[in-house]
C-alpha atoms as a PDB file:
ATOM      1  CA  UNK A   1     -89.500  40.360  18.785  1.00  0.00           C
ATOM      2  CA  UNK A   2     -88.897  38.363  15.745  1.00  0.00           C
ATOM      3  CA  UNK A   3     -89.121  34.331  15.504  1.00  0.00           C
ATOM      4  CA  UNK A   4     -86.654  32.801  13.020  1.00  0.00           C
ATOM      5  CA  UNK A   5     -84.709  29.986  12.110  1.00  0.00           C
ATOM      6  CA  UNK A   6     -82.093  29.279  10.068  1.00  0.00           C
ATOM      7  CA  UNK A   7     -82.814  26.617   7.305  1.00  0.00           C
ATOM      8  CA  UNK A   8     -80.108  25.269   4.994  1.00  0.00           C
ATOM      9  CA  UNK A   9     -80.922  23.933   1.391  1.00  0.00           C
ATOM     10  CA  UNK A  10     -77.879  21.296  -0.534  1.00  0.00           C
ATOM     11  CA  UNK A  11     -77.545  21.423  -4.216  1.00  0.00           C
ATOM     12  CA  UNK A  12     -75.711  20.958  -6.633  1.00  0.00           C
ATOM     13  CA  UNK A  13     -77.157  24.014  -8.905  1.00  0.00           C
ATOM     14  CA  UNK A  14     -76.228  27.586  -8.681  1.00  0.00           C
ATOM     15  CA  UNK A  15     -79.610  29.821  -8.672  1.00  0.00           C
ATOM     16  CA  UNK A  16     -80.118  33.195  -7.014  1.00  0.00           C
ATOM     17  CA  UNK A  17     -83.645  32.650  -6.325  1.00  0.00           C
ATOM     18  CA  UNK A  18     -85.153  29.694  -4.634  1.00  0.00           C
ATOM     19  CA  UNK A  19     -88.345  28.124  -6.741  1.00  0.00           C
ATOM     20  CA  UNK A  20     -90.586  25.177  -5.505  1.00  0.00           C
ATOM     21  CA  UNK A  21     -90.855  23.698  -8.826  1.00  0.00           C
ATOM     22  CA  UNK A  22     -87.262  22.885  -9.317  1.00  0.00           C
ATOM     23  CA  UNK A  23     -86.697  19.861  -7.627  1.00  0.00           C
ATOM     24  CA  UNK A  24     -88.072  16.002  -8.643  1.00  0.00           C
ATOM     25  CA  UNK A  25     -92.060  15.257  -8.421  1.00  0.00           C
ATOM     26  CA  UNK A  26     -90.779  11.749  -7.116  1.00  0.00           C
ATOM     27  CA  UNK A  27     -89.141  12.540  -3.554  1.00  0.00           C
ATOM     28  CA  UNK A  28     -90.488  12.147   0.079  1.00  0.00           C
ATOM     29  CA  UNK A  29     -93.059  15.036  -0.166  1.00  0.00           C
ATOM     30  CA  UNK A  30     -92.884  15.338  -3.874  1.00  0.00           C
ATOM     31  CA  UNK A  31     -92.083  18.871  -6.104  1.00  0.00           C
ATOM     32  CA  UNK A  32     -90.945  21.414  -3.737  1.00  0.00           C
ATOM     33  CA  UNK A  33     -87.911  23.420  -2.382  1.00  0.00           C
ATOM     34  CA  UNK A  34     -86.310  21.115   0.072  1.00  0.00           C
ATOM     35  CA  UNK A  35     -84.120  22.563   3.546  1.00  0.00           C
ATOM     36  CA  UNK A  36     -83.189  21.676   6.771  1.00  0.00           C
ATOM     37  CA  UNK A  37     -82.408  22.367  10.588  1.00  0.00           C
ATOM     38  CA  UNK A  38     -79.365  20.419   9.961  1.00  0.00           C
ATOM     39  CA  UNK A  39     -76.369  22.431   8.362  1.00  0.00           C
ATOM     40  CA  UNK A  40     -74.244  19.191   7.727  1.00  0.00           C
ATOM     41  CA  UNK A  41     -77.640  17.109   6.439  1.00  0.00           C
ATOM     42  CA  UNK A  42     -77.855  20.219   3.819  1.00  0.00           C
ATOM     43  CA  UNK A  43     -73.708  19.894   3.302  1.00  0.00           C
ATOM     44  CA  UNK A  44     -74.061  15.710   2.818  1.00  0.00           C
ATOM     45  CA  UNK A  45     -77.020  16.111   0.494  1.00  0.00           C
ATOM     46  CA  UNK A  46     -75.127  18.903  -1.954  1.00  0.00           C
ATOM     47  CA  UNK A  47     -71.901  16.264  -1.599  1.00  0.00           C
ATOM     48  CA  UNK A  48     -74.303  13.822  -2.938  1.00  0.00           C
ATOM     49  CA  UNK A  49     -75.804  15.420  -5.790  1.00  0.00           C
ATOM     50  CA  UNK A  50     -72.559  16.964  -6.967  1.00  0.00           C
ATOM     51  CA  UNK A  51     -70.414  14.819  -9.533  1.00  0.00           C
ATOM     52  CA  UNK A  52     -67.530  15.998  -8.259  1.00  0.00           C
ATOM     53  CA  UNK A  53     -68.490  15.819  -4.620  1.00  0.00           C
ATOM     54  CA  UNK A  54     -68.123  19.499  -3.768  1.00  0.00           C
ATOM     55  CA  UNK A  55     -71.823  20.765  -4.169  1.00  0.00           C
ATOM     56  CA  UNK A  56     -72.963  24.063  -2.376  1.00  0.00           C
ATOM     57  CA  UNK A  57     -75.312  24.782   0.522  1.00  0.00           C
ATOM     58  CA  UNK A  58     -77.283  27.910   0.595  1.00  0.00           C
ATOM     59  CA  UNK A  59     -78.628  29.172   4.272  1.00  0.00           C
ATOM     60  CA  UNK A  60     -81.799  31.156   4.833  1.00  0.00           C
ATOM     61  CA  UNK A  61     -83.640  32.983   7.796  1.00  0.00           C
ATOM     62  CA  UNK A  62     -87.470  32.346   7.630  1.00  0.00           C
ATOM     63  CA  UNK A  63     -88.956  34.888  10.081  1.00  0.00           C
ATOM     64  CA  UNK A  64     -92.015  32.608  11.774  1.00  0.00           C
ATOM     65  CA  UNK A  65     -93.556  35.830  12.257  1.00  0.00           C
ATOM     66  CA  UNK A  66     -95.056  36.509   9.163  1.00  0.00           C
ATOM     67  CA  UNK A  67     -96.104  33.172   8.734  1.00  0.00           C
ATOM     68  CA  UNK A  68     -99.806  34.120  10.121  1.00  0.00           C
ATOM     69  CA  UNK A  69    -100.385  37.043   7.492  1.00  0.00           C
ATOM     70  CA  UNK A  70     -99.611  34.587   4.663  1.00  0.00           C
ATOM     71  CA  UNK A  71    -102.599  32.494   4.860  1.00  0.00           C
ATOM     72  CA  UNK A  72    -100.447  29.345   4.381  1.00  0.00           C
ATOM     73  CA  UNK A  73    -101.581  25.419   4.235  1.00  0.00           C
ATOM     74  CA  UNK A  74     -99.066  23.867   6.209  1.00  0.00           C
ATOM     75  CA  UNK A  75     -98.778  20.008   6.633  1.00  0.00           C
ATOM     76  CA  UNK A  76     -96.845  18.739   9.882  1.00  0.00           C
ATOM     77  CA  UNK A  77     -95.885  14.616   9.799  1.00  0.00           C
ATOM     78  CA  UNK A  78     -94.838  13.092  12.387  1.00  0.00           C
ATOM     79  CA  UNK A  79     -92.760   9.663  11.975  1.00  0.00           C
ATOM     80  CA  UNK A  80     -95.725   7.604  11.959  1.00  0.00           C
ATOM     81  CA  UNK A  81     -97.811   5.598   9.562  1.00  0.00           C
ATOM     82  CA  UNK A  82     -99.589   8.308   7.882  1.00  0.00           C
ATOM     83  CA  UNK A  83     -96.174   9.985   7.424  1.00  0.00           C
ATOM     84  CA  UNK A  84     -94.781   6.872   5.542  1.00  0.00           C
ATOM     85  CA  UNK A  85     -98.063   6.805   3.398  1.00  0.00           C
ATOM     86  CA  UNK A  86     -97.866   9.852   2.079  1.00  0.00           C
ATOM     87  CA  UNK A  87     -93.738   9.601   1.321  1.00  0.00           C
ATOM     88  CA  UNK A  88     -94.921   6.704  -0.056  1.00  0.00           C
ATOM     89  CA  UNK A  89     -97.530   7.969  -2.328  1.00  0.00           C
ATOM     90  CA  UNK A  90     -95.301  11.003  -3.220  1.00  0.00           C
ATOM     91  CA  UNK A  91     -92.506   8.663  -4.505  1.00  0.00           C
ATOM     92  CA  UNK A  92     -93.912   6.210  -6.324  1.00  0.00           C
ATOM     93  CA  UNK A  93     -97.325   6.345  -6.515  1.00  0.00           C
ATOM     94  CA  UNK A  94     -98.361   8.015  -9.832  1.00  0.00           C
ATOM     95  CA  UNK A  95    -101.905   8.768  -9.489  1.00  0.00           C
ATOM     96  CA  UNK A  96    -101.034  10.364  -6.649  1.00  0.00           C
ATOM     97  CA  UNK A  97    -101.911  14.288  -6.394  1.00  0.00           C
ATOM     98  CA  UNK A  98    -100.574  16.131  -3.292  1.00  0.00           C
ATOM     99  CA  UNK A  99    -102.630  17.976  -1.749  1.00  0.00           C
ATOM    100  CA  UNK A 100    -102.453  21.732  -2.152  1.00  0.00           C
ATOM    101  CA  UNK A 101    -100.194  22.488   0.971  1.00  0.00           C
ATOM    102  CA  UNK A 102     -97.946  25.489   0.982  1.00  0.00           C
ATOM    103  CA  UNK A 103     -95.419  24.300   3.443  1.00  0.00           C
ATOM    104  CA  UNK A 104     -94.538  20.829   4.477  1.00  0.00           C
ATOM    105  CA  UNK A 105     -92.598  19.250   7.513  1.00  0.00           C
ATOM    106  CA  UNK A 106     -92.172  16.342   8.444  1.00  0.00           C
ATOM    107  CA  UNK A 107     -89.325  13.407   9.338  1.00  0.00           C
ATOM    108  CA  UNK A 108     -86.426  12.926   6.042  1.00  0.00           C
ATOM    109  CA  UNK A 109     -86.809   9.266   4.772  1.00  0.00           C
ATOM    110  CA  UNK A 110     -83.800   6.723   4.145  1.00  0.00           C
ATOM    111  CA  UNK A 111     -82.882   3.846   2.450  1.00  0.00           C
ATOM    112  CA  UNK A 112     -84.910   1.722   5.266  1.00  0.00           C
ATOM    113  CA  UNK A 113     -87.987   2.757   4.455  1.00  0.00           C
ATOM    114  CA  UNK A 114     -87.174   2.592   1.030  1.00  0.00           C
ATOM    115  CA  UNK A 115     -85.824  -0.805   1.697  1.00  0.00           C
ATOM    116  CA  UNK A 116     -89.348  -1.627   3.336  1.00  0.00           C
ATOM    117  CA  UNK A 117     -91.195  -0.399   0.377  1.00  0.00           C
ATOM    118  CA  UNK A 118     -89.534  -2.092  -2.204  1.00  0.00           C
ATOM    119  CA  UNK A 119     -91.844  -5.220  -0.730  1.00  0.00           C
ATOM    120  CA  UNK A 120     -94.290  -3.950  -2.340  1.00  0.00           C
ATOM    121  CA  UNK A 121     -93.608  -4.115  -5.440  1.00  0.00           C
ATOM    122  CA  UNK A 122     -91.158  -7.230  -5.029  1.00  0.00           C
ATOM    123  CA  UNK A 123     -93.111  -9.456  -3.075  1.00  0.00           C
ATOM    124  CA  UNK A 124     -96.796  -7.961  -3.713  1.00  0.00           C
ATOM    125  CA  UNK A 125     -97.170  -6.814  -0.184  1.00  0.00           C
ATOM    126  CA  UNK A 126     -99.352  -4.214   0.921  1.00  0.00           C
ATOM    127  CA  UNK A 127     -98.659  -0.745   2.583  1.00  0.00           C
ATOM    128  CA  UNK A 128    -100.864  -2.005   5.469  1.00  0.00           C
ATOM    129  CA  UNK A 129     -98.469  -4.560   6.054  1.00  0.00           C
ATOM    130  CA  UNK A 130     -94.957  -3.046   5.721  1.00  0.00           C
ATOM    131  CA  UNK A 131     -96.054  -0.391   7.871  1.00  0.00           C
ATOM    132  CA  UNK A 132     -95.569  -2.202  11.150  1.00  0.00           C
ATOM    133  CA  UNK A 133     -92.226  -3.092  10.127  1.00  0.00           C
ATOM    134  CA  UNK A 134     -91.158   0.427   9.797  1.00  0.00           C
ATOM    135  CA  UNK A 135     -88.876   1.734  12.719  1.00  0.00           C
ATOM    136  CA  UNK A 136     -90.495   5.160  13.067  1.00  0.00           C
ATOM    137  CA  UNK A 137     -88.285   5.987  15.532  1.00  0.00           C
ATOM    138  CA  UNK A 138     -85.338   6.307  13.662  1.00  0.00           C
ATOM    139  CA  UNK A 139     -86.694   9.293  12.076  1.00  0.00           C
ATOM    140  CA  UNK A 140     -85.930  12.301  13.873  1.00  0.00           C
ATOM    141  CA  UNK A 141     -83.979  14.522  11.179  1.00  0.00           C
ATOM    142  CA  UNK A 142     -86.634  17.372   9.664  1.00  0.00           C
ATOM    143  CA  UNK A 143     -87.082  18.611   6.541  1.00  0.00           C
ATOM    144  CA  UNK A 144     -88.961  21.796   5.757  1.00  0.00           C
ATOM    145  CA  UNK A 145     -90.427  22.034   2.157  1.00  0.00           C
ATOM    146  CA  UNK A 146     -91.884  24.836   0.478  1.00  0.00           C
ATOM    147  CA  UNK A 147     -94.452  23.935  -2.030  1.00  0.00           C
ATOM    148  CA  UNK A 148     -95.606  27.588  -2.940  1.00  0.00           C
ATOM    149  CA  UNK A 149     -94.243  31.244  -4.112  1.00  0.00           C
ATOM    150  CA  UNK A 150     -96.317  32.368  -1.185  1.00  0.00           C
ATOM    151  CA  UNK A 151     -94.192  30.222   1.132  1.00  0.00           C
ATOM    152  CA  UNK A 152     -90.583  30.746  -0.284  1.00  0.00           C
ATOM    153  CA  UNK A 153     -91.549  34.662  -0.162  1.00  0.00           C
ATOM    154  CA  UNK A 154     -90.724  33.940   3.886  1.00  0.00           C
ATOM    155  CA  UNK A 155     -87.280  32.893   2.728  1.00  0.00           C
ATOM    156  CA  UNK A 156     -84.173  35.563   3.271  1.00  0.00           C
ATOM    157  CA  UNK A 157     -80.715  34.300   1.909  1.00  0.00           C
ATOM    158  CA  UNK A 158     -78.014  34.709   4.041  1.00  0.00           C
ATOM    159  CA  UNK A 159     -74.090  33.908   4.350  1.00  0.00           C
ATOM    160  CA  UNK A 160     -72.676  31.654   6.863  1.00  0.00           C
END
């Protein structure tokens, strides 16, 4: 018996192959290929990024299954602190290096915590103290990013 989802990726680029290195190094968990759970999170986000507001939203199968025989690094956040820190770090923090992970989940991030860490560079706070202000629990919608070839080789395109 197989294990598999269905993850859905928004863009407003045409490709036939998905690559990790496409995206921006400055987003929640930095350079990688970006899906979902959420079909109409995936549909808003290639709205978004398309000028003309059409965009396009490709839909894959990863088979959980295979997972084990890939030797993958995989990185699950939680909403919490340590999640925020490293979205953080990822967006704006230029020393930053992520670490080497092949596969990362972990809550999106919104304007809010954006909002909350725009204090820091506004009015000199630190993260230690923005991050009790942060409503964690507000952050439920996932986002599954593949960092590596290894990991996007558990990726099957598929039409909805």
């Amino acid at each position: 018996m197989s294990l598999s989802a269905i993850l859905h990726h928004g863009t407003d680029q045409t490709f036939d192959t998905p690559r990790w290195d496409m995206g921006s190094e400055r987003r929640d968990f930095g350079r990688c290929f970006y899906t979902t759970y959420s079909r109409k999170m995936a549909d808003d986000w290639a709205k978004y990024k398309s000028q003309e507001g059409g965009g396009i939203t490709y839909h894959y199968v990863i088979d959980f299954t295979k997972m084990a025989s890939c030797n993958l690094r995989i990185m699950r956040y939680e909403a919490n602190e340590e999640w925020a820190k490293f979205v953080y770090n990822n967006r704006y923090n230029k020393r930053f290096r992520r670490p080497q992970y092949d596969i990362i989940i972990g809550p999106l991030a919104d304007n809010g915590l954006s909002d909350q860490f725009s204090k820091i560079k506004k009015e000199g706070k630190t993260f230690e103290e923005i991050a009790p202000l942060i409503e964690y629990t507000k952050y439920s919608a996932l986002q599954v990013c593949f960092c590596s070839d290894n990991a996007l080789q558990l990726l099957r395109r598929i039409e909805l």
